[in-house]
N, C-alpha and C. Protein backbone atom coordinates (compact mmCIF):
# COMPACT_ATOMS: atom_id res chain seq x y z
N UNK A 1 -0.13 -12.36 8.86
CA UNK A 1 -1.00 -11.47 8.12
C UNK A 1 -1.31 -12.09 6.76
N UNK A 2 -2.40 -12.42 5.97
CA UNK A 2 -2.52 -12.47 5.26
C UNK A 2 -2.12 -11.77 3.93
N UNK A 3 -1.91 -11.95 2.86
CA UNK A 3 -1.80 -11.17 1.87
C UNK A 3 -2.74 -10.42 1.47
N UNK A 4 -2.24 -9.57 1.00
CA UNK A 4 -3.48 -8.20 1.07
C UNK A 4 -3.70 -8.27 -0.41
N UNK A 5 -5.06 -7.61 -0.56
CA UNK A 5 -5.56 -7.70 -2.08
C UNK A 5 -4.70 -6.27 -2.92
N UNK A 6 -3.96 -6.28 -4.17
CA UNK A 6 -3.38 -5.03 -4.86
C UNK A 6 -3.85 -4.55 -5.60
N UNK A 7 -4.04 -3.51 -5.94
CA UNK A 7 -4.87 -2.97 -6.98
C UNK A 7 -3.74 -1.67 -7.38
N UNK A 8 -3.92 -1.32 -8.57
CA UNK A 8 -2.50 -0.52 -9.05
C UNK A 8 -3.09 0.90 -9.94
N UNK A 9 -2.67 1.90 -9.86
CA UNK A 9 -3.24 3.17 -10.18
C UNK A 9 -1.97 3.76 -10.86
N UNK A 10 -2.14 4.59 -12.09
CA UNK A 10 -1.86 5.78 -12.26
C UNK A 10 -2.06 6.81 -12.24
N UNK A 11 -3.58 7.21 -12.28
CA UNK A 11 -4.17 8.33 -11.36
C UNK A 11 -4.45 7.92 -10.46
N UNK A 12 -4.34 9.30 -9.43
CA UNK A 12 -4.12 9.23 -7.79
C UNK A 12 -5.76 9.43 -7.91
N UNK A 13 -6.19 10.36 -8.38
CA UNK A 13 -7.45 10.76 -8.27
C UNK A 13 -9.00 9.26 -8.40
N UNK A 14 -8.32 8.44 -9.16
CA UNK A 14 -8.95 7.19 -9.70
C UNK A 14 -8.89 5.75 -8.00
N UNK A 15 -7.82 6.22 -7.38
CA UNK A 15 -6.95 5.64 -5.97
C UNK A 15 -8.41 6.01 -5.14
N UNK A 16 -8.06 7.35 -5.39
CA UNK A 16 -9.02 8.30 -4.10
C UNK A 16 -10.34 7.71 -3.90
N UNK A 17 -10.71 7.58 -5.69
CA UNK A 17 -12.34 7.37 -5.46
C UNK A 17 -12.61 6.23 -4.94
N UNK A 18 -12.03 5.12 -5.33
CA UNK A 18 -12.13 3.58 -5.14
C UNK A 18 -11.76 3.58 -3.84
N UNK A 19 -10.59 4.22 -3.07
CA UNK A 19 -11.24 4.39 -1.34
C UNK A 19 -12.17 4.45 -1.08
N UNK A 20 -12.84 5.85 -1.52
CA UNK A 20 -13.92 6.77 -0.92
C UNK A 20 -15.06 5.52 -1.25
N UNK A 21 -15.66 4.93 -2.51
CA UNK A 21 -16.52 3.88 -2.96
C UNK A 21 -16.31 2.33 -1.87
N UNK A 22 -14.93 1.93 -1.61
CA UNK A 22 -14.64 0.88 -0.85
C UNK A 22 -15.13 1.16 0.82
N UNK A 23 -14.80 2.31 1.15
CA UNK A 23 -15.34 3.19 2.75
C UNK A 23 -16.94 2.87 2.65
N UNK A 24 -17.57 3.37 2.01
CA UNK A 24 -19.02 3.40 1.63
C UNK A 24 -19.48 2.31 1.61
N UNK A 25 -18.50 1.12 1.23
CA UNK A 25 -19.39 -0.12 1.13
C UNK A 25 -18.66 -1.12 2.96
N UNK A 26 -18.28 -0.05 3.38
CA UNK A 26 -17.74 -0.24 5.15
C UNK A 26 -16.90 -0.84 5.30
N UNK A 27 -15.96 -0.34 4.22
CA UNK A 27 -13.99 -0.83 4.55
C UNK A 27 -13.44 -0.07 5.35
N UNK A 28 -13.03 -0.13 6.80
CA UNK A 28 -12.28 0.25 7.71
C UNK A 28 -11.06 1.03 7.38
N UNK A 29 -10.69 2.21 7.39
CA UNK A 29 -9.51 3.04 7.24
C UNK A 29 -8.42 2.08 7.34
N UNK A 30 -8.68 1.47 8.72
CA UNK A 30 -6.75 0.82 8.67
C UNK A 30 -6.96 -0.29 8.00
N UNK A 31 -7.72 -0.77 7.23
CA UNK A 31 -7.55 -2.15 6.28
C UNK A 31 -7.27 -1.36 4.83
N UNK A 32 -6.68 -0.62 4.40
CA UNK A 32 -6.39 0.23 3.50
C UNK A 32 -5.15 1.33 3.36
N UNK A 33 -4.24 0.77 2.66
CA UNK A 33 -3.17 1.21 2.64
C UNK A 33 -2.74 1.78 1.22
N UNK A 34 -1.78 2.76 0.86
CA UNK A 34 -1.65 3.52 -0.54
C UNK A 34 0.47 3.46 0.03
N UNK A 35 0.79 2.97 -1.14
CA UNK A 35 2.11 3.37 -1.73
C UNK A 35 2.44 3.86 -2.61
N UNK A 36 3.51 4.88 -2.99
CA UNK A 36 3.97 5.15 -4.19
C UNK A 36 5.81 5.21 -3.99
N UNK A 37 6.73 5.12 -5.11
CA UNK A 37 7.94 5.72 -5.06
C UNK A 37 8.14 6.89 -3.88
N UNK A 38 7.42 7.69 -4.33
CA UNK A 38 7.43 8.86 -4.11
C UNK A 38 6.88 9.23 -2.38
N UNK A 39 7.39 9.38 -1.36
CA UNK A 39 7.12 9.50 0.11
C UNK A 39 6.10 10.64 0.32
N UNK A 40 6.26 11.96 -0.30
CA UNK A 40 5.24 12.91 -0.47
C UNK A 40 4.11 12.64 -0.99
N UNK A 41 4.09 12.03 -2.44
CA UNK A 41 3.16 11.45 -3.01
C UNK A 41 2.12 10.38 -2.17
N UNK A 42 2.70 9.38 -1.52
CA UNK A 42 2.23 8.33 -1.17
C UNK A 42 1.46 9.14 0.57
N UNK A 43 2.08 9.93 0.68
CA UNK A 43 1.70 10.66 2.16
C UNK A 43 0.50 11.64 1.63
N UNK A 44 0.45 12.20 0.71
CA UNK A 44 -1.05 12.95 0.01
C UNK A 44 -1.83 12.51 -0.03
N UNK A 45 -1.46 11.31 -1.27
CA UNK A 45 -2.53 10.53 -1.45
C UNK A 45 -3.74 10.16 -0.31
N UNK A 46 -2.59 9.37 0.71
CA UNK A 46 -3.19 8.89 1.91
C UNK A 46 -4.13 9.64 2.77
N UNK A 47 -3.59 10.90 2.49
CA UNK A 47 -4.50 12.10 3.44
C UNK A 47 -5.55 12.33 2.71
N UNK A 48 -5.33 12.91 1.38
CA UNK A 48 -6.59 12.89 0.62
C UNK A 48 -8.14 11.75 0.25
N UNK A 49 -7.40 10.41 0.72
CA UNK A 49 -8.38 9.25 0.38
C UNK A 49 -8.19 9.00 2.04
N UNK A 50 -8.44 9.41 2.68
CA UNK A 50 -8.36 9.05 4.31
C UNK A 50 -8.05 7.69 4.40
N UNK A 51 -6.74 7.13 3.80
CA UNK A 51 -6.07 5.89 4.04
C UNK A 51 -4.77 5.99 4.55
N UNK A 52 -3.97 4.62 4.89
CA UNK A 52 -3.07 4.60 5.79
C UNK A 52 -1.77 4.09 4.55
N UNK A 53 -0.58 4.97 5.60
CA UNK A 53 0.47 4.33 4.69
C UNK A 53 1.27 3.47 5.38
N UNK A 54 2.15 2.18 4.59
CA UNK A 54 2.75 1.17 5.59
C UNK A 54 3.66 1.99 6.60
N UNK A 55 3.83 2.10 7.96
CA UNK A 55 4.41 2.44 8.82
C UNK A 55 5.03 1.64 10.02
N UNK A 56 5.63 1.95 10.98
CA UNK A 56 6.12 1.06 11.93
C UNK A 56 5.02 0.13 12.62
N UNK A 57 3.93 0.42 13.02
CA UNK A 57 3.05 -0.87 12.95
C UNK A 57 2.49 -2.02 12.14
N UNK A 58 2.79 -1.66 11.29
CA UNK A 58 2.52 -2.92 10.07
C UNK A 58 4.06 -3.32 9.83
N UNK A 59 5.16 -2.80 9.94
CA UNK A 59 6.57 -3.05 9.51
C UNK A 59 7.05 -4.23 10.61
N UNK A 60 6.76 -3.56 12.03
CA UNK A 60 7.51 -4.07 12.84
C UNK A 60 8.97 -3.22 13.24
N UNK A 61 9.62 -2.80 14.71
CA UNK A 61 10.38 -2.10 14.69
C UNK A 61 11.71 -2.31 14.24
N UNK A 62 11.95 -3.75 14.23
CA UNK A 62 13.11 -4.13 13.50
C UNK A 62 13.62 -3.48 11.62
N UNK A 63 12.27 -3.99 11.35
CA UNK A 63 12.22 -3.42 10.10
C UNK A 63 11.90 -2.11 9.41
N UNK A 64 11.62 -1.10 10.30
CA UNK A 64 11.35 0.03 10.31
C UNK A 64 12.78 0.60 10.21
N UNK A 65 13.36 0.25 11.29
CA UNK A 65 14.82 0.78 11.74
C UNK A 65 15.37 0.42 10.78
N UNK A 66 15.73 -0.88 9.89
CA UNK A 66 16.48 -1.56 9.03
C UNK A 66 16.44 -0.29 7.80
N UNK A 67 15.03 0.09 7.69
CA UNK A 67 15.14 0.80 6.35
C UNK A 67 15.53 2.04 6.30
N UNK A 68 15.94 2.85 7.40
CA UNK A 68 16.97 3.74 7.37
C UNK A 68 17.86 3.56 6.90
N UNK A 69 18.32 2.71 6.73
CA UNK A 69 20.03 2.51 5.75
C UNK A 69 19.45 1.83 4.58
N UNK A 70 18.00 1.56 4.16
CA UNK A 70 18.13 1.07 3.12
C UNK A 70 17.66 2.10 1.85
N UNK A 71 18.18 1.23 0.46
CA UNK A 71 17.52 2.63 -0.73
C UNK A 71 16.54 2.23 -0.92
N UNK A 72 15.94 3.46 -1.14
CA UNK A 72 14.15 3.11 -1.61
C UNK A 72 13.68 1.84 -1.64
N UNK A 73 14.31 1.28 -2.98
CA UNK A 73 14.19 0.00 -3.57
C UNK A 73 13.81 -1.04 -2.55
N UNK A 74 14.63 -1.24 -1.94
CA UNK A 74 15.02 -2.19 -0.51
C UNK A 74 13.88 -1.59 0.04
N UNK A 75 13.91 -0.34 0.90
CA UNK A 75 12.75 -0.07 1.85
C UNK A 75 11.01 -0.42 1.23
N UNK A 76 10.75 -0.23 -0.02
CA UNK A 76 9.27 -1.08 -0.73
C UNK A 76 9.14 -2.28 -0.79
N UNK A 77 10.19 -2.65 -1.04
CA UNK A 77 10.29 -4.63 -1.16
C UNK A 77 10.24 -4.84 0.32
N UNK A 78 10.73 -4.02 1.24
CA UNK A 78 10.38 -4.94 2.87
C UNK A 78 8.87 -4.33 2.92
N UNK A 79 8.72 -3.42 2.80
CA UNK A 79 7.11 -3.17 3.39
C UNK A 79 6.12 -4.07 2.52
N UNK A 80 6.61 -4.57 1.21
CA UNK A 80 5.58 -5.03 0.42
C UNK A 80 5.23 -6.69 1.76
N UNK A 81 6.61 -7.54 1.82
CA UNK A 81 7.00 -8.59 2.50
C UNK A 81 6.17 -8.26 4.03
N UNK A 82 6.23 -7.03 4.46
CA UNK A 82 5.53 -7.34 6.25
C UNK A 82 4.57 -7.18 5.78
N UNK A 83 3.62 -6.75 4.52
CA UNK A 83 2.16 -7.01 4.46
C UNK A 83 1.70 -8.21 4.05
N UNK A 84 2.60 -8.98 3.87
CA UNK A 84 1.95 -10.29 3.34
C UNK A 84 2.34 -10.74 2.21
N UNK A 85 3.22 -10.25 1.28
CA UNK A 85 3.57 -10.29 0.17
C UNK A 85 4.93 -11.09 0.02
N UNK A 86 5.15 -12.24 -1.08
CA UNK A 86 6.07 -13.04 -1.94
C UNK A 86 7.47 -11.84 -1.82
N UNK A 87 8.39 -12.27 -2.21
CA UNK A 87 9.75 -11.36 -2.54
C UNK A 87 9.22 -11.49 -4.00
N UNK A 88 8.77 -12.66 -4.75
CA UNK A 88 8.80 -12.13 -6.11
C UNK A 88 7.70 -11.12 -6.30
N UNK A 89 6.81 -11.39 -5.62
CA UNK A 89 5.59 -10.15 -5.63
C UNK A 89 6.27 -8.75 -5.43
N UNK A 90 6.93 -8.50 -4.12
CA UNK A 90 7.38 -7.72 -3.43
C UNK A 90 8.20 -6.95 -4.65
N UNK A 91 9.34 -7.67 -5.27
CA UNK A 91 10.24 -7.31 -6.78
C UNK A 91 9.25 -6.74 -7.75
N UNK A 92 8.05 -7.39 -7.97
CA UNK A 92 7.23 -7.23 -9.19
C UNK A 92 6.46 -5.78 -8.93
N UNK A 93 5.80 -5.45 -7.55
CA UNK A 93 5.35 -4.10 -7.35
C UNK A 93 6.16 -3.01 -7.55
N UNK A 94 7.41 -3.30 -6.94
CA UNK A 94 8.37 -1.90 -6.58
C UNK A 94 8.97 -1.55 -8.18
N UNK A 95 9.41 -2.90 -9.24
CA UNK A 95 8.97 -2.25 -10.38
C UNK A 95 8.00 -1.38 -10.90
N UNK A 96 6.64 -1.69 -10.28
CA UNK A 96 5.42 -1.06 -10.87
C UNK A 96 5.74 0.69 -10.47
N UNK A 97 6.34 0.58 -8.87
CA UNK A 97 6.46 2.15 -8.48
C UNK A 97 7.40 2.58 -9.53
N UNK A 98 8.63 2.22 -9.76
CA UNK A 98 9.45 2.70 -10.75
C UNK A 98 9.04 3.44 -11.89
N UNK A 99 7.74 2.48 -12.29
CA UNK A 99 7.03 3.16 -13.90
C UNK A 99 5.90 4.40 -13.04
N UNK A 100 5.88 5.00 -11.71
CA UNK A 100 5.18 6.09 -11.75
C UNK A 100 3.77 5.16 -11.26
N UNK A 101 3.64 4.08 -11.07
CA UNK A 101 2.21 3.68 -10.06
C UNK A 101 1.92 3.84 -8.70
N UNK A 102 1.09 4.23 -8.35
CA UNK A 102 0.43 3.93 -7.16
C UNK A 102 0.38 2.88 -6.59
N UNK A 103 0.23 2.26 -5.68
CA UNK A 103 -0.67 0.98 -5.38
C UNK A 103 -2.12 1.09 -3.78
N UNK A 104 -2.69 0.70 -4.12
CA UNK A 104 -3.77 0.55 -2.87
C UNK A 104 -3.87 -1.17 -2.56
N UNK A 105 -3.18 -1.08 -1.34
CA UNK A 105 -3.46 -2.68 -0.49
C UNK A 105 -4.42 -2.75 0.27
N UNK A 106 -5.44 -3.69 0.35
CA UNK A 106 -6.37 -4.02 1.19
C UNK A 106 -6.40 -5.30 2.00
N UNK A 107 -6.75 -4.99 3.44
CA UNK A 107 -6.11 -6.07 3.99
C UNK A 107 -7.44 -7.14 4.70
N UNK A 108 -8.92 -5.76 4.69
CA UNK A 108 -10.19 -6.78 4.96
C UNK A 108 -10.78 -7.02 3.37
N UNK A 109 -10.47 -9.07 3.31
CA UNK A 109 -10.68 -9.44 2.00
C UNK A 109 -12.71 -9.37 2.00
N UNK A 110 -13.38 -9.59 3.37
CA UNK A 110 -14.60 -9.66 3.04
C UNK A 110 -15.58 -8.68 2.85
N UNK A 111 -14.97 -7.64 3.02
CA UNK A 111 -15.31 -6.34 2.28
C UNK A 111 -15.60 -5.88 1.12
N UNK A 112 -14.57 -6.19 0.28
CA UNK A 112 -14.05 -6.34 -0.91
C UNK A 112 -14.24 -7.24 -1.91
N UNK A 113 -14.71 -8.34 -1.73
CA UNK A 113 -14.76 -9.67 -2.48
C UNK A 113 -15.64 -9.61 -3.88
N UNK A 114 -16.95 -8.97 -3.63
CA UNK A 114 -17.70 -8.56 -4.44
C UNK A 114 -16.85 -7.54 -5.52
N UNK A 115 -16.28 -6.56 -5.42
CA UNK A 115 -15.60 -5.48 -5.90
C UNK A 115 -14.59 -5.74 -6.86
N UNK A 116 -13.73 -6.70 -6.06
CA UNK A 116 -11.96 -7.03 -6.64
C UNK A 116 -12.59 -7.87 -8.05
């Protein structure tokens, strides 16, 4: 998988639109993914901006299962890693959740290119 493009939010509402604007310009639902700390949060969001959150198909079942025993921390840094992402990347986002960010991953870059 390639590495996916990041883009980082503190309003959710600011997340939403830049979906809704990225959809419009014919970004595919499942090339669009939303994380936060927060599992409720990151599951709203997603519903509200009709985007996807990392789950056992993008994880892989090994790693899905793995993150049952893992803490948060651990479980963001592997999902950051099955999308395409560095461990130092992977370290550097899940800080970002810590301070209360969002993130939106995009995974079709020719969609987007103009935009990012």
């Amino acid at each position: 998988m390639a590495k996916p493009i990041v883009r980082e939010y503190v309003n959710d509402e600011e997340l939403k639109n830049d979906v809704k604007e990225l959809q419009n310009r014919g970004l595919d639902k499942d090339d669009v993914y939303v994380i936060s700390h927060d599992e409720d949060r990151t599951n709203r969001v997603a519903r509200n901006a009709d985007a996807n959150t990392v789950g056992v198909k993008e994880m892989g079942l090994d790693t899905a299962v793995g993150n049952i025993f893992n803490k948060k921390g651990d479980e963001l840094r592997a999902k950051f890693k099955e999308m395409g992402l560095s461990q130092q990347e992977a370290d550097q986002y899940e800080e970002r959740l810590d301070e209360g960010r969002i993130l939106m991953l995009v995974t079709d870059h020719d969609k987007v290119q103009d935009w990012v």
